[in-house]
C-alpha atoms as a PDB file:
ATOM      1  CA  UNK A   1     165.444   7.848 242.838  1.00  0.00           C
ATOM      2  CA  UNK A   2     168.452   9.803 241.284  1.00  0.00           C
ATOM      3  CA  UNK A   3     167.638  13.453 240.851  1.00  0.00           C
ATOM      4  CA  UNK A   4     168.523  12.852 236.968  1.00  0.00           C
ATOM      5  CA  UNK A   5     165.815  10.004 236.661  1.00  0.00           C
ATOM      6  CA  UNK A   6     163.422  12.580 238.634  1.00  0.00           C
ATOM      7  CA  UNK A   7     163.987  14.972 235.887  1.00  0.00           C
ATOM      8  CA  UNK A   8     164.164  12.454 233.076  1.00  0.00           C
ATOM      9  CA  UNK A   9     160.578  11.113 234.192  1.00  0.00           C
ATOM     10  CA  UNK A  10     158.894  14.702 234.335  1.00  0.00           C
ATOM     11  CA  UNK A  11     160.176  15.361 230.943  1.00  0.00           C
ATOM     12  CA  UNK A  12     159.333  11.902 229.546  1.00  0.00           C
ATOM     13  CA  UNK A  13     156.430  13.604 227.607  1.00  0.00           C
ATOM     14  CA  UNK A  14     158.594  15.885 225.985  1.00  0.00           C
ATOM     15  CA  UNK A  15     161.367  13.106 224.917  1.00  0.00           C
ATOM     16  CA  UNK A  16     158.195  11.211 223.519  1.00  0.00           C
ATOM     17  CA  UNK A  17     157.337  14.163 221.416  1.00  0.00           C
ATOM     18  CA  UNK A  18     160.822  14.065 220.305  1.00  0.00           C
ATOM     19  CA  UNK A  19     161.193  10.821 218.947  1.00  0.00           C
ATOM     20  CA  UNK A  20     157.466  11.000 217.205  1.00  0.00           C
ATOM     21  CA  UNK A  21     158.413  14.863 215.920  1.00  0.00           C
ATOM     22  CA  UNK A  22     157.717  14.978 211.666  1.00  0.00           C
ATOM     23  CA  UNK A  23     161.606  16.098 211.331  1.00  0.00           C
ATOM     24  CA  UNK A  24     162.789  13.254 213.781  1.00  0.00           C
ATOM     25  CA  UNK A  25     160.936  11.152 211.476  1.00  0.00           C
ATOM     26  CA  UNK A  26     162.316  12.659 208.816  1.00  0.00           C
ATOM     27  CA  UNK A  27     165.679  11.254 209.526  1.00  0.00           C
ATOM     28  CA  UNK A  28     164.019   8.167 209.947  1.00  0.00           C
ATOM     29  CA  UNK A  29     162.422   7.784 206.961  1.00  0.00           C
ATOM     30  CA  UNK A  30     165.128  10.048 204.936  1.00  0.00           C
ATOM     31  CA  UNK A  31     162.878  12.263 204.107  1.00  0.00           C
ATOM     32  CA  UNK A  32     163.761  15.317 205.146  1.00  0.00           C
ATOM     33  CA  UNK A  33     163.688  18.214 202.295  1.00  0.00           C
ATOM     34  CA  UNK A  34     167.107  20.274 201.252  1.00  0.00           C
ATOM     35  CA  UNK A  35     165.776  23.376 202.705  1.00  0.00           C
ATOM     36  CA  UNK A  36     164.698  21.665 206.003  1.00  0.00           C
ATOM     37  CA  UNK A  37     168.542  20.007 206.103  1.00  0.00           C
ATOM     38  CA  UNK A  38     170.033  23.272 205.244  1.00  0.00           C
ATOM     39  CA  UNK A  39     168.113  25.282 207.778  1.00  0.00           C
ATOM     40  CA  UNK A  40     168.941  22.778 210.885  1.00  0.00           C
ATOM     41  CA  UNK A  41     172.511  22.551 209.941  1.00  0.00           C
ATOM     42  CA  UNK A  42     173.047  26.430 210.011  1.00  0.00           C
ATOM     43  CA  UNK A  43     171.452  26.497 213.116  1.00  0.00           C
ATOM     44  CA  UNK A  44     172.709  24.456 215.080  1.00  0.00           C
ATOM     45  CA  UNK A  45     175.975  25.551 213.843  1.00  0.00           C
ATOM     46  CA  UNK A  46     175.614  28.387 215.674  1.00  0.00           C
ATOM     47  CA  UNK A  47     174.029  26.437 218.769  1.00  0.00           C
ATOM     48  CA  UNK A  48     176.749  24.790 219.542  1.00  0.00           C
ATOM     49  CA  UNK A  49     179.343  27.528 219.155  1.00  0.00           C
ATOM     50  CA  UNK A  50     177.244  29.150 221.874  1.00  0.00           C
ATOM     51  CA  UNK A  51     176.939  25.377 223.717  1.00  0.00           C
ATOM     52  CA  UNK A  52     180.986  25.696 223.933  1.00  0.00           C
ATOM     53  CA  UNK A  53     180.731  28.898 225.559  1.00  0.00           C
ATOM     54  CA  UNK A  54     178.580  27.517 227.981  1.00  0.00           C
ATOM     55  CA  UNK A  55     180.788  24.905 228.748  1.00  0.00           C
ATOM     56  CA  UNK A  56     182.865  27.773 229.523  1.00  0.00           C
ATOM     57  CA  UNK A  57     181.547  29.592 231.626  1.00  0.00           C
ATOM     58  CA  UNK A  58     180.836  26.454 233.350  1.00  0.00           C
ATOM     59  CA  UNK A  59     184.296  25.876 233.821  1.00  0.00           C
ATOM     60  CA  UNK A  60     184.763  28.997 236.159  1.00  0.00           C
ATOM     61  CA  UNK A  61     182.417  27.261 238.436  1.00  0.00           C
ATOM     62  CA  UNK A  62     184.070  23.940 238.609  1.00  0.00           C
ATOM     63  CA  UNK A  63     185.378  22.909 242.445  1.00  0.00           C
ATOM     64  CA  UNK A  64     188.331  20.523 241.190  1.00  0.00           C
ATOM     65  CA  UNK A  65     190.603  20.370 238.768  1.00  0.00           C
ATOM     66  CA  UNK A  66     188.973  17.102 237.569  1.00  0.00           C
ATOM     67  CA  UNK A  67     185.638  18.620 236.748  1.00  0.00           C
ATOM     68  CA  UNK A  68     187.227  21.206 234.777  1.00  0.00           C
ATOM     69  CA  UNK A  69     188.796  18.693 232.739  1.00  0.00           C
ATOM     70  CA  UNK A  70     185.067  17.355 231.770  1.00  0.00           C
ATOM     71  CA  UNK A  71     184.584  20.591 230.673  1.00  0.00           C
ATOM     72  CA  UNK A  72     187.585  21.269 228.918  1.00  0.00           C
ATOM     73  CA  UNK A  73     186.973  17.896 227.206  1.00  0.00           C
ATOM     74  CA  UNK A  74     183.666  18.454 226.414  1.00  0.00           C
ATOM     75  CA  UNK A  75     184.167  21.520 224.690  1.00  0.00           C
ATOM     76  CA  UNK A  76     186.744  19.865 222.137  1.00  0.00           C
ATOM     77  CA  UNK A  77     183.900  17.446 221.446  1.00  0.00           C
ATOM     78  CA  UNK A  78     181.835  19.439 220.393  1.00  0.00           C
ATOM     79  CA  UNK A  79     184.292  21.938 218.404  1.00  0.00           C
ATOM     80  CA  UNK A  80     185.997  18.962 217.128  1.00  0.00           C
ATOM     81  CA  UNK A  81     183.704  15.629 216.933  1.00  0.00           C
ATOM     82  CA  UNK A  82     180.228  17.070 216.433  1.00  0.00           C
ATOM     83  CA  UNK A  83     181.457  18.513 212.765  1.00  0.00           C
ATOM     84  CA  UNK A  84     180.682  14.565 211.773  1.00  0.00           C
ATOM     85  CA  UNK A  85     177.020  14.772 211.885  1.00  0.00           C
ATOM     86  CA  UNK A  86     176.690  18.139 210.304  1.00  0.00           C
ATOM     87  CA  UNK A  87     179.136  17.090 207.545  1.00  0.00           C
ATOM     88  CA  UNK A  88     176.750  13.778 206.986  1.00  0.00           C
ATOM     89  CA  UNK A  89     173.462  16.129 206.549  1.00  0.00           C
ATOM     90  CA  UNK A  90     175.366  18.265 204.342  1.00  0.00           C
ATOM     91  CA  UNK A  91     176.285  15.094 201.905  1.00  0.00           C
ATOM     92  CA  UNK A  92     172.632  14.075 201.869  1.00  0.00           C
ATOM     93  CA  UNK A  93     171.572  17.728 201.012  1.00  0.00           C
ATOM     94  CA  UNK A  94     174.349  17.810 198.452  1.00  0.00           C
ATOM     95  CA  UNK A  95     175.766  21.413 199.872  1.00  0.00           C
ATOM     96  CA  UNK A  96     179.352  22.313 201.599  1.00  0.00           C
ATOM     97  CA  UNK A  97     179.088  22.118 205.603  1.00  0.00           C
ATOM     98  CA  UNK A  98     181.404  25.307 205.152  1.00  0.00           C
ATOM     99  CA  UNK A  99     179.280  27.255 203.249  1.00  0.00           C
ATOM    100  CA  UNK A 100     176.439  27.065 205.665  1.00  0.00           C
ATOM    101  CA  UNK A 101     178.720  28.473 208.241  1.00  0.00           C
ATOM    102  CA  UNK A 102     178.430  32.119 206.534  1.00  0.00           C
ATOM    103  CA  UNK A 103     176.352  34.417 206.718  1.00  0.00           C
ATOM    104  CA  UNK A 104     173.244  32.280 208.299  1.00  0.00           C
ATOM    105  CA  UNK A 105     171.100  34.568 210.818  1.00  0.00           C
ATOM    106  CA  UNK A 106     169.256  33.179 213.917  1.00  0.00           C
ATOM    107  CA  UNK A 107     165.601  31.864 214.137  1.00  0.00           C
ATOM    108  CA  UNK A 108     163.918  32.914 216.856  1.00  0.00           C
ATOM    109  CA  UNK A 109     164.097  29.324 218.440  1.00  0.00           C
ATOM    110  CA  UNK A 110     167.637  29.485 218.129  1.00  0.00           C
ATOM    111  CA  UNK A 111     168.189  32.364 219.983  1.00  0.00           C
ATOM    112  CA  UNK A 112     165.599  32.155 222.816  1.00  0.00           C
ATOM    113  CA  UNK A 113     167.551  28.261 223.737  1.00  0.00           C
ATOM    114  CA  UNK A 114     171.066  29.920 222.817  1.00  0.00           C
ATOM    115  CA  UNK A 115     170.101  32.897 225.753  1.00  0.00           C
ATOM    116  CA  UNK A 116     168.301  30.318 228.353  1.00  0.00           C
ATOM    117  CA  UNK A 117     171.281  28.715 228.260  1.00  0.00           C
ATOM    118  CA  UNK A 118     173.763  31.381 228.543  1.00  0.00           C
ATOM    119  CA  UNK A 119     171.383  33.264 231.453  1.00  0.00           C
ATOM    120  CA  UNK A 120     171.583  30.292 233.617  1.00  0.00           C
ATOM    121  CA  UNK A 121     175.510  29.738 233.048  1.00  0.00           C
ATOM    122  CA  UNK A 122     176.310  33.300 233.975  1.00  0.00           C
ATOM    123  CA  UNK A 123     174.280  33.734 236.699  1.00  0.00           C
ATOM    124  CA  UNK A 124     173.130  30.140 238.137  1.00  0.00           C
ATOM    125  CA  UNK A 125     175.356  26.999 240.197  1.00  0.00           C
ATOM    126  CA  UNK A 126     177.121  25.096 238.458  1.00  0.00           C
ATOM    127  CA  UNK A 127     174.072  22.531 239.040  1.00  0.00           C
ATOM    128  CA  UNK A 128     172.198  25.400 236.648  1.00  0.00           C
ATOM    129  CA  UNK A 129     174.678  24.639 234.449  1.00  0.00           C
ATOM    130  CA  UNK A 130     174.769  21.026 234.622  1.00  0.00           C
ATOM    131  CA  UNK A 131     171.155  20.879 234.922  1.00  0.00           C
ATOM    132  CA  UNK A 132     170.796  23.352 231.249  1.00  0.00           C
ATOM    133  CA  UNK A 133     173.198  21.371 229.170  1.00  0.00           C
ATOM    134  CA  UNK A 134     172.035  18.100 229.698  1.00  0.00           C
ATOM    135  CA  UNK A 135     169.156  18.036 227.363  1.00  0.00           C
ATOM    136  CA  UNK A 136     170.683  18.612 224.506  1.00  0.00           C
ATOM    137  CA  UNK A 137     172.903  15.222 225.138  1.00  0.00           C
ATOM    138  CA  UNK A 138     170.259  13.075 226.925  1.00  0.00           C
ATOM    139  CA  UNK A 139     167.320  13.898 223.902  1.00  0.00           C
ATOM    140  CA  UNK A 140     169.666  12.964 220.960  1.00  0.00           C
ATOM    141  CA  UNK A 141     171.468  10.010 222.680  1.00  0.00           C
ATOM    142  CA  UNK A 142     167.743   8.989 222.900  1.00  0.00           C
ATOM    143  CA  UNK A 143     166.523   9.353 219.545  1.00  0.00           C
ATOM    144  CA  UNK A 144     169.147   8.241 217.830  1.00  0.00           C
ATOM    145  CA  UNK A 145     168.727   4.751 220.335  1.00  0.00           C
ATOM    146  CA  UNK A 146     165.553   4.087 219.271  1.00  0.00           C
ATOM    147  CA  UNK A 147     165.797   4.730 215.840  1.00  0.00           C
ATOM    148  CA  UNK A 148     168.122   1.821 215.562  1.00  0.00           C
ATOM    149  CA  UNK A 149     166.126  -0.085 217.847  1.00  0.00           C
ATOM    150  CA  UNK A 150     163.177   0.915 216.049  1.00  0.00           C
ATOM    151  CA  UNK A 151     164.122   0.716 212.618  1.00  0.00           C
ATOM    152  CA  UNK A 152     168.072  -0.967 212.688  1.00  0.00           C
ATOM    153  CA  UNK A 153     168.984   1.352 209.795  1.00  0.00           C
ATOM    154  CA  UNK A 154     171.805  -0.384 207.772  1.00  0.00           C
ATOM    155  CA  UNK A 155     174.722   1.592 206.509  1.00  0.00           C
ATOM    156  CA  UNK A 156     173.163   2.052 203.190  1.00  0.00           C
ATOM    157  CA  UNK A 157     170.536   4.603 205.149  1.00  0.00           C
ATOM    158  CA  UNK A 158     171.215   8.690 204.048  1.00  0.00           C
ATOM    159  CA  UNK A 159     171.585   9.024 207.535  1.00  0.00           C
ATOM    160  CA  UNK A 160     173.382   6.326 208.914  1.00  0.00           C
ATOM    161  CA  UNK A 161     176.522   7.903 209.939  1.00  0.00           C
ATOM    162  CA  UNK A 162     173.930  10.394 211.806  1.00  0.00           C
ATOM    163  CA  UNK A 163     172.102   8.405 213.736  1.00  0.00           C
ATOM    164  CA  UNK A 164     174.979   6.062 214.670  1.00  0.00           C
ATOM    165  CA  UNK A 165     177.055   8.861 215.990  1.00  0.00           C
ATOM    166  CA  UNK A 166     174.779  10.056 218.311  1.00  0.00           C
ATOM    167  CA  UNK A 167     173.872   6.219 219.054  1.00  0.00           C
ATOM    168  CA  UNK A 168     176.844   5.201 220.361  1.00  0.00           C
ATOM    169  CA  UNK A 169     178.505   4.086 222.882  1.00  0.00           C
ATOM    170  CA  UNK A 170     181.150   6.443 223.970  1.00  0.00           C
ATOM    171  CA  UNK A 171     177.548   9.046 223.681  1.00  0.00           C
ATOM    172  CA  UNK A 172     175.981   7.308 226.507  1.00  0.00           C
ATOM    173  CA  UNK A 173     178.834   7.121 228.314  1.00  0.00           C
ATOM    174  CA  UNK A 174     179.701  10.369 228.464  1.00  0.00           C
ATOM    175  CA  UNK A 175     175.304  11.227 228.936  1.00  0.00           C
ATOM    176  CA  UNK A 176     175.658   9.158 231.924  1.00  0.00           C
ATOM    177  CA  UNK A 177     179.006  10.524 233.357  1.00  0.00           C
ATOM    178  CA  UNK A 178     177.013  13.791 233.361  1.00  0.00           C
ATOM    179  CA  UNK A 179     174.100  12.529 235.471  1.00  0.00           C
ATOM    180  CA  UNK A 180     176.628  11.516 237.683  1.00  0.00           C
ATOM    181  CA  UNK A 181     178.120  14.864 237.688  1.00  0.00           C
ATOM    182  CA  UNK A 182     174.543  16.105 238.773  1.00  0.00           C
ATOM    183  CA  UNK A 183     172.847  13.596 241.133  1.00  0.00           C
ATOM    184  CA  UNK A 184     176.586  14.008 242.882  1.00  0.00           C
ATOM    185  CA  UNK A 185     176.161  17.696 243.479  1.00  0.00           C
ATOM    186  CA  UNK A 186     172.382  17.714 243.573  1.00  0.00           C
ATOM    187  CA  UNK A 187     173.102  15.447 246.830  1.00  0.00           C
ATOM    188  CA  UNK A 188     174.153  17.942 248.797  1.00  0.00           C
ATOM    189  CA  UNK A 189     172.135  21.511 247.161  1.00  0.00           C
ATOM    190  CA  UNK A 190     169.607  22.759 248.640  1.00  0.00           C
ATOM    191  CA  UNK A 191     165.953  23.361 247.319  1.00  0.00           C
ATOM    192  CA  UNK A 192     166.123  26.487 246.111  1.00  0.00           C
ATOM    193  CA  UNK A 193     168.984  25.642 243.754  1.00  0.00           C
ATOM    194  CA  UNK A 194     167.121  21.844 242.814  1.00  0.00           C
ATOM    195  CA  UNK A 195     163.880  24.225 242.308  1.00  0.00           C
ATOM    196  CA  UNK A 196     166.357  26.380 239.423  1.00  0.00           C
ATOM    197  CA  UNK A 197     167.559  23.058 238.210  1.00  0.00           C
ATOM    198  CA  UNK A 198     164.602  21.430 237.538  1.00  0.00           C
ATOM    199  CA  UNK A 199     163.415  24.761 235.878  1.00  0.00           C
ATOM    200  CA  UNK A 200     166.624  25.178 233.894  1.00  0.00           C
ATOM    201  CA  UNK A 201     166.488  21.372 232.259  1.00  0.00           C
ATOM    202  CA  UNK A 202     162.701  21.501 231.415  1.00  0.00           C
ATOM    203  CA  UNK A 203     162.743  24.746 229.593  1.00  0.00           C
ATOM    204  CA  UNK A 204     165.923  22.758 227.697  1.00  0.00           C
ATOM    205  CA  UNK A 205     163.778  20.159 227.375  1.00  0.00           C
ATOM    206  CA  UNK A 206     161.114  22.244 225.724  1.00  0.00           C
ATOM    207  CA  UNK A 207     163.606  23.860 223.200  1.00  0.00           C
ATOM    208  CA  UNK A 208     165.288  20.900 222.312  1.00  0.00           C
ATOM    209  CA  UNK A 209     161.255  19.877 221.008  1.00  0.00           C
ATOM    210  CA  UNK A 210     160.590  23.666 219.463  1.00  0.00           C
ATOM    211  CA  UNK A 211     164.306  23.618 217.750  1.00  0.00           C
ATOM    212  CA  UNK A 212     163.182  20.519 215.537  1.00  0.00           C
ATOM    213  CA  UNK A 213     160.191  22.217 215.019  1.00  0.00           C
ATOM    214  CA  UNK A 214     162.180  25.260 213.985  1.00  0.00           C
ATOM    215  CA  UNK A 215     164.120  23.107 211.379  1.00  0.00           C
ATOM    216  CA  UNK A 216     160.926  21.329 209.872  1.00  0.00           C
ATOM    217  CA  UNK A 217     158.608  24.588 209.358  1.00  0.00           C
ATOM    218  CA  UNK A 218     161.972  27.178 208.290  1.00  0.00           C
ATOM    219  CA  UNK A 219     161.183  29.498 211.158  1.00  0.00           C
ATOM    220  CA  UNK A 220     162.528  32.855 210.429  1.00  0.00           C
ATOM    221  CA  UNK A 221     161.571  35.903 211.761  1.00  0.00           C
END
């Protein structure tokens, strides 16, 4: 077994809690309240900006030149591409995508997953970093699968454009280009960095669960 299955089957209680979590359903069903739209988008706004810099900071720790151009790529997709779904929840809650980039301060959730992330790219391999980022990819390509295998929303759906994004195909491609990326240098690592690894996915894992639970309830502090 690939050390990316390994880790995908330990967490496969968490992804299950995902897919079944009230504001995952919420999509779903479109019936997700302004406030609860609102709150998500502004915080994963900033999520992402700090996802970049991880991507970053992964960069420094790349052996080729070819690796850092996943990274370099990667980071345009998600300054560049990932404004789509944010701009879609934004029409549905009937409020300007750039408007919720001002002035919106971090929930707790948000900031414990923003600094897990950006402890384990500063100090950790770059199989922490692999290992840390992967969640965030792996748990939405998976929702947003078996929502339209669940439910084959039609383009009618609030959410369409949402769930078809993260759905797609160039989505799993470049999900499973990354498990490549870590069963290749998990092959030769030794346990002590696998034993960080493991650690640093699950607790992504984990938040990736607690940040849609963030969005549904409004944390604040």
């Amino acid at each position: 077994m690939r050390f990316s299955e390994e880790l995908r089957r330990d967490a496969d209680l968490i992804f299950q809690s995902i897919r079944n979590h009230p504001f995952v359903q919420g999509i779903q069903q479109a019936s997700l309240s302004r406030e609860q739209i609102v709150h998500y988008v502004q915080q994963d706004y900033l999520y992402l900006t700090t996802y970049a810099k991880v991507y970053g900071l992964g960069l420094a720790k790349c052996r080729t030149r070819d690796e850092m151009q996943d990274f370099h790529r990667r980071i345009g997709f998600i300054l560049n591409d990932e404004v789509h779904p944010h701009v879609t929840l934004c029409r549905v809650a009937g409020v300007s995508y750039e408007s919720l980039q001002r002035g919106a301060t971090l929930a707790p959730t948000a900031q414990h997953y923003m600094s897990h992330m950006l402890s384990c790219a500063a100090t950790g391999s770059l199989g922490e970093v692999l290992a840390t980022v992967l969640p965030c990819h792996w748990t939405y390509v998976d929702l947003a699968t078996d929502m339209m295998t669940r439910v084959s929303p039609t383009a009618d759906h609030p959410f369409y454009d949402w769930i078809a994004f993260y759905a797609d195909r160039d989505m799993h491609a470049g999900m499973a280009d990354l498990c490549r990326w870590l069963d290749d240098y998990a092959a030769s690592a030794g346990e002590e960095d696998k034993s960080r690894m493991r650690t640093g996915f699950m607790v992504s894992c984990q938040m990736e669960r607690r940040f849609f639970e963030m969005a549904y309830t409004l944390e604040s502090w």
